[in-house]
Structure formats: structure tokens, C-alpha cells
N, C-alpha and C. Protein backbone atom coordinates (compact mmCIF):
# COMPACT_ATOMS: atom_id res chain seq x y z
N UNK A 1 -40.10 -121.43 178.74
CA UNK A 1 -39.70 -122.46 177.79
C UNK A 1 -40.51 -122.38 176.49
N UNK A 2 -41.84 -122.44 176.50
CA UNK A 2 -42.54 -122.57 175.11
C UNK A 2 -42.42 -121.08 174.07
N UNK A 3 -42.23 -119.85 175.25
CA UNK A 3 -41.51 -118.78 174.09
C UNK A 3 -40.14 -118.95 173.63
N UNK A 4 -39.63 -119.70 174.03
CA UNK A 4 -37.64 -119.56 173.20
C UNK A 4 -38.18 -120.83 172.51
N UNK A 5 -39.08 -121.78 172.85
CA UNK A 5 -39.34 -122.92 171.69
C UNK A 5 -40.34 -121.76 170.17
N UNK A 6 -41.07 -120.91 170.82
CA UNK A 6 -41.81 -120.53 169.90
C UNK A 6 -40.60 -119.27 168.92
N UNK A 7 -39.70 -118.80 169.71
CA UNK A 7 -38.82 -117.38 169.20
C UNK A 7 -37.60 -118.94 167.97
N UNK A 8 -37.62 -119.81 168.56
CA UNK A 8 -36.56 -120.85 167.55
C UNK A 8 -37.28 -121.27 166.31
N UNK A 9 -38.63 -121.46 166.47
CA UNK A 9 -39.27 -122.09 165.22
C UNK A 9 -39.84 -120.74 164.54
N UNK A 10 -39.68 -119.36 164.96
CA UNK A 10 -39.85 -118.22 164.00
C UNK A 10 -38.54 -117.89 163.25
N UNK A 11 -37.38 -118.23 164.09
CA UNK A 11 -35.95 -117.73 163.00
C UNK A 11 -36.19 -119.09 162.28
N UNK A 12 -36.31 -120.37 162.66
CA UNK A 12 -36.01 -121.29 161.60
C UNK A 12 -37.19 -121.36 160.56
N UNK A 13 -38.42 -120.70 160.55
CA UNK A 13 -39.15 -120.06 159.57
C UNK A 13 -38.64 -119.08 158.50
N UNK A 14 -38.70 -117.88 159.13
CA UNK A 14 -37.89 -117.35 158.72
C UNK A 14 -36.21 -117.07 157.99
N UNK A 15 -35.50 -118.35 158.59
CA UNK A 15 -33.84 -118.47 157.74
C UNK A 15 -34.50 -119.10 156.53
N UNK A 16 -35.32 -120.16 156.56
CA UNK A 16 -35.76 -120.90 155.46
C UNK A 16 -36.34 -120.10 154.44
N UNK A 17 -37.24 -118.93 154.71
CA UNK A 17 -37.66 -118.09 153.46
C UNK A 17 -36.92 -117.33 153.06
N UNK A 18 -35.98 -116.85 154.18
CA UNK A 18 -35.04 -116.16 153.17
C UNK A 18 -34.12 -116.87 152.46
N UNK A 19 -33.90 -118.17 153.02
CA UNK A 19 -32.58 -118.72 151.71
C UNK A 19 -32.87 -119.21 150.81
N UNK A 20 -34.44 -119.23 150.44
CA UNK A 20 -35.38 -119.63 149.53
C UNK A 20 -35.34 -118.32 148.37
N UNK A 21 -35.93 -117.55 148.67
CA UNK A 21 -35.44 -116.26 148.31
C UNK A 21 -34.14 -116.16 147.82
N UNK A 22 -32.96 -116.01 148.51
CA UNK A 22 -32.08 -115.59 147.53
C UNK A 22 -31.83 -117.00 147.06
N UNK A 23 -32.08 -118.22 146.81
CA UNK A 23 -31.81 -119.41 146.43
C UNK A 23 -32.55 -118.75 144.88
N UNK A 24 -33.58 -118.31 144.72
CA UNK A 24 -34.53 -118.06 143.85
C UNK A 24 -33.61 -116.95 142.96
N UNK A 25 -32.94 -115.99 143.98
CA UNK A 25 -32.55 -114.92 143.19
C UNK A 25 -30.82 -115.32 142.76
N UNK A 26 -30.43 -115.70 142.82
CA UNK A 26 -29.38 -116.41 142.52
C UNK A 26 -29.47 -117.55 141.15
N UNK A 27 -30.23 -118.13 141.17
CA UNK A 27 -31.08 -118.69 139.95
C UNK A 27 -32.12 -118.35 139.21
N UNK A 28 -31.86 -116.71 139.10
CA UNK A 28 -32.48 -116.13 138.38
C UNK A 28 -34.33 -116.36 138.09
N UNK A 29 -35.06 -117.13 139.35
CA UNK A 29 -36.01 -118.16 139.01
C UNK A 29 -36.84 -116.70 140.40
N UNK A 30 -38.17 -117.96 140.55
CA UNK A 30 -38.51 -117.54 141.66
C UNK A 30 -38.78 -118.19 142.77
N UNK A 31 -39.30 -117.36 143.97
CA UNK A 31 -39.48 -117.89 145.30
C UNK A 31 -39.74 -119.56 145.10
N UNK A 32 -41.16 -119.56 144.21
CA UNK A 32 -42.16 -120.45 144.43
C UNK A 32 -41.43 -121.66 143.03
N UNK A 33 -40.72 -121.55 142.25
CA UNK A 33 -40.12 -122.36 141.56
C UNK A 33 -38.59 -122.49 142.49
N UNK A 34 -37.85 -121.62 143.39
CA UNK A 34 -36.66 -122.42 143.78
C UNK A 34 -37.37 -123.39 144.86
N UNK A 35 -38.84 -123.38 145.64
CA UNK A 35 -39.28 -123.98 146.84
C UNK A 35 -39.79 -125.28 146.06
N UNK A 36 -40.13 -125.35 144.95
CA UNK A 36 -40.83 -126.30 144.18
C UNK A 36 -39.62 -127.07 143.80
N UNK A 37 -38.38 -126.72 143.72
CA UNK A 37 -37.17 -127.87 142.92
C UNK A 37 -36.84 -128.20 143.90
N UNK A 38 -36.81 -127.32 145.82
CA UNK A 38 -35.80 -128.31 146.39
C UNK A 38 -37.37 -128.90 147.49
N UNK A 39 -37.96 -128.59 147.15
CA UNK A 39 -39.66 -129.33 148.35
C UNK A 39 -39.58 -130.79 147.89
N UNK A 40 -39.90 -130.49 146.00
CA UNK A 40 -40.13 -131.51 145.24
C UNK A 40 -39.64 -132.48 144.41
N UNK A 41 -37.99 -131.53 143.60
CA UNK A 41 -37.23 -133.04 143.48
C UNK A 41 -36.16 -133.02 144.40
N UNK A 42 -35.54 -131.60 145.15
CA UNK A 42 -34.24 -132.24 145.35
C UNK A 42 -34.21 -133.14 146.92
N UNK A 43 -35.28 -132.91 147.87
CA UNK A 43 -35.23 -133.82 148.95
C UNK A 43 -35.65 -135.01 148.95
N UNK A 44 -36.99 -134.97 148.04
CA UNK A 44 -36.88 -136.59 147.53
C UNK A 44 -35.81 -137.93 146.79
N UNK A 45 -35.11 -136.57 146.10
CA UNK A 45 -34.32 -137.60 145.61
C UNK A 45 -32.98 -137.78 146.46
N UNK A 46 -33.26 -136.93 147.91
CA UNK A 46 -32.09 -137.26 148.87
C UNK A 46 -32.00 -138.42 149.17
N UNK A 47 -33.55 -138.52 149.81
CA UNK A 47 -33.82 -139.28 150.78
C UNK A 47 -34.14 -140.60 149.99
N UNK A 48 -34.32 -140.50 148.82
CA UNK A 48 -34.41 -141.96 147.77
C UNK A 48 -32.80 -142.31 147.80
N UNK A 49 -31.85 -141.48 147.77
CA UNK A 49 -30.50 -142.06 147.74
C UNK A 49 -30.01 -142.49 149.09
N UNK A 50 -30.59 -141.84 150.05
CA UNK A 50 -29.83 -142.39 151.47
C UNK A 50 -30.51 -143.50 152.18
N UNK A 51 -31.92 -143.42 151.41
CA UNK A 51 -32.53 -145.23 151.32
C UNK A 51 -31.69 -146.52 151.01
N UNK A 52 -31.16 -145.98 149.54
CA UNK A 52 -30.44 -146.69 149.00
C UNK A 52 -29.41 -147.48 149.37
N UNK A 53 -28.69 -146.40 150.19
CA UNK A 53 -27.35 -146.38 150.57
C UNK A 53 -27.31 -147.23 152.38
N UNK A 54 -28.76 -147.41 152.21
CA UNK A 54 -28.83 -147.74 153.92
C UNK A 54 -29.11 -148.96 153.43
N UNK A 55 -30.14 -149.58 152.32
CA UNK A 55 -30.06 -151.02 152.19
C UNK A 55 -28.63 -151.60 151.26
N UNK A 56 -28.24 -150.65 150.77
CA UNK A 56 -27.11 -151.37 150.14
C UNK A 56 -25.98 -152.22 151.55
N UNK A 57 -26.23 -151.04 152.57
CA UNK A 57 -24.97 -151.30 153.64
C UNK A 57 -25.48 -152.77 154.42
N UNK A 58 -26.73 -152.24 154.32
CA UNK A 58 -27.60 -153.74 154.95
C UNK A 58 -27.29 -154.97 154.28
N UNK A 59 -26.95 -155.02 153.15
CA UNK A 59 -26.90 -155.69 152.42
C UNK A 59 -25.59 -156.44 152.27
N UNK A 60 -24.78 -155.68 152.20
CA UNK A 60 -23.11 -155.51 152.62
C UNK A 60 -23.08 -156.43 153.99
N UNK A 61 -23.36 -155.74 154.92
CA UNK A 61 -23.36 -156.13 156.28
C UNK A 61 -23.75 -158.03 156.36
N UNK A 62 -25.26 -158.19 155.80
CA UNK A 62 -25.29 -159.05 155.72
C UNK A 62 -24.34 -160.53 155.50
N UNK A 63 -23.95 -159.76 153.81
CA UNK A 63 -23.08 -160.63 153.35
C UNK A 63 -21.44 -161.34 154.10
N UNK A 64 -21.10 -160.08 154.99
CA UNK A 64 -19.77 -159.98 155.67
C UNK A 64 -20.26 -161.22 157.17
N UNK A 65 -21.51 -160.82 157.87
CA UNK A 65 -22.32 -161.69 158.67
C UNK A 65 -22.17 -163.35 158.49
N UNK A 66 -22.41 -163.19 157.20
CA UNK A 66 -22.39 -164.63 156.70
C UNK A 66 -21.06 -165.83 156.30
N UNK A 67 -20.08 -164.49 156.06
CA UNK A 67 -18.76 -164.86 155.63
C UNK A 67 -18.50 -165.18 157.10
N UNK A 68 -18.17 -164.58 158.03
CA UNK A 68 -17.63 -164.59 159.17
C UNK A 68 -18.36 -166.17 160.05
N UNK A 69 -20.05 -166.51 159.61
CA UNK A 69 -20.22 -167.79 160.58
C UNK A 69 -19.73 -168.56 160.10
N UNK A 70 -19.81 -168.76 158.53
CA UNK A 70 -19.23 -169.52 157.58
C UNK A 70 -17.46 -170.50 158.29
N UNK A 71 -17.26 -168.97 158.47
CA UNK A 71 -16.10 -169.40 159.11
C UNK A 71 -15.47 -170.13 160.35
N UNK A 72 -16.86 -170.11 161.33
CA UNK A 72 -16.74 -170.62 162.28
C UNK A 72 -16.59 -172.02 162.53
């Protein structure tokens, strides 16, 4: 078990540098500037939007919560 756990976290090492790599070469940029746009803004600003999108629903939810006792 801990070698096919250890042989899974070397390809998923490995897929990641290489699509970093050609992510880099595809944008004409490099390794360490395509790892720096998606490390540094583009997952932060994922996960700042799916924050968002989780209190907005909360928020939503709420409001529908309220309509519905309202009604009772």
C-alpha cells in the first residue's frame, strides 16, 4: 500500500511539472513565472470567488428560509 500511495504522489508530482512547463512554454514565459501566476494569483482568486459564491448561496438560502416560516 504505501508504495502505490508513494508511485501516485510521484506521477501527480510529476504531471504537475510538466504542465507547468509547457503551461510556461505555451506562454512564451517561464517555468517559475507560469508557477508564480497560477500558485499566486490564479488559485487565490479561485478560491476568493467560490468563497463568495458559497456565502452568497448562504445568503440566498437564508432569505428563502425566512420567506417560507413567514409563511407558516
Amino acid at each position: 500500500m504505501p508504495d502505490t500511495l508513494t508511485q501516485a504522489m510521484r506521477w501527480a508530482f510529476w504531471y504537475c511539472c510538466d504542465f507547468m512547463v509547457n503551461l510556461g512554454n505555451r506562454t512564451h514565459s517561464s517555468y517559475y513565472e507560469a508557477n508564480t501566476w497560477v500558485l499566486l494569483v490564479l488559485l487565490p482568486g479561485l478560491l476568493a470567488l467560490l468563497i463568495g459564491v458559497r456565502v452568497g448561496q448562504r445568503l440566498a438560502l437564508r432569505r428563502v428560509r425566512r420567506r417560507v416560516a413567514a409563511r407558516r
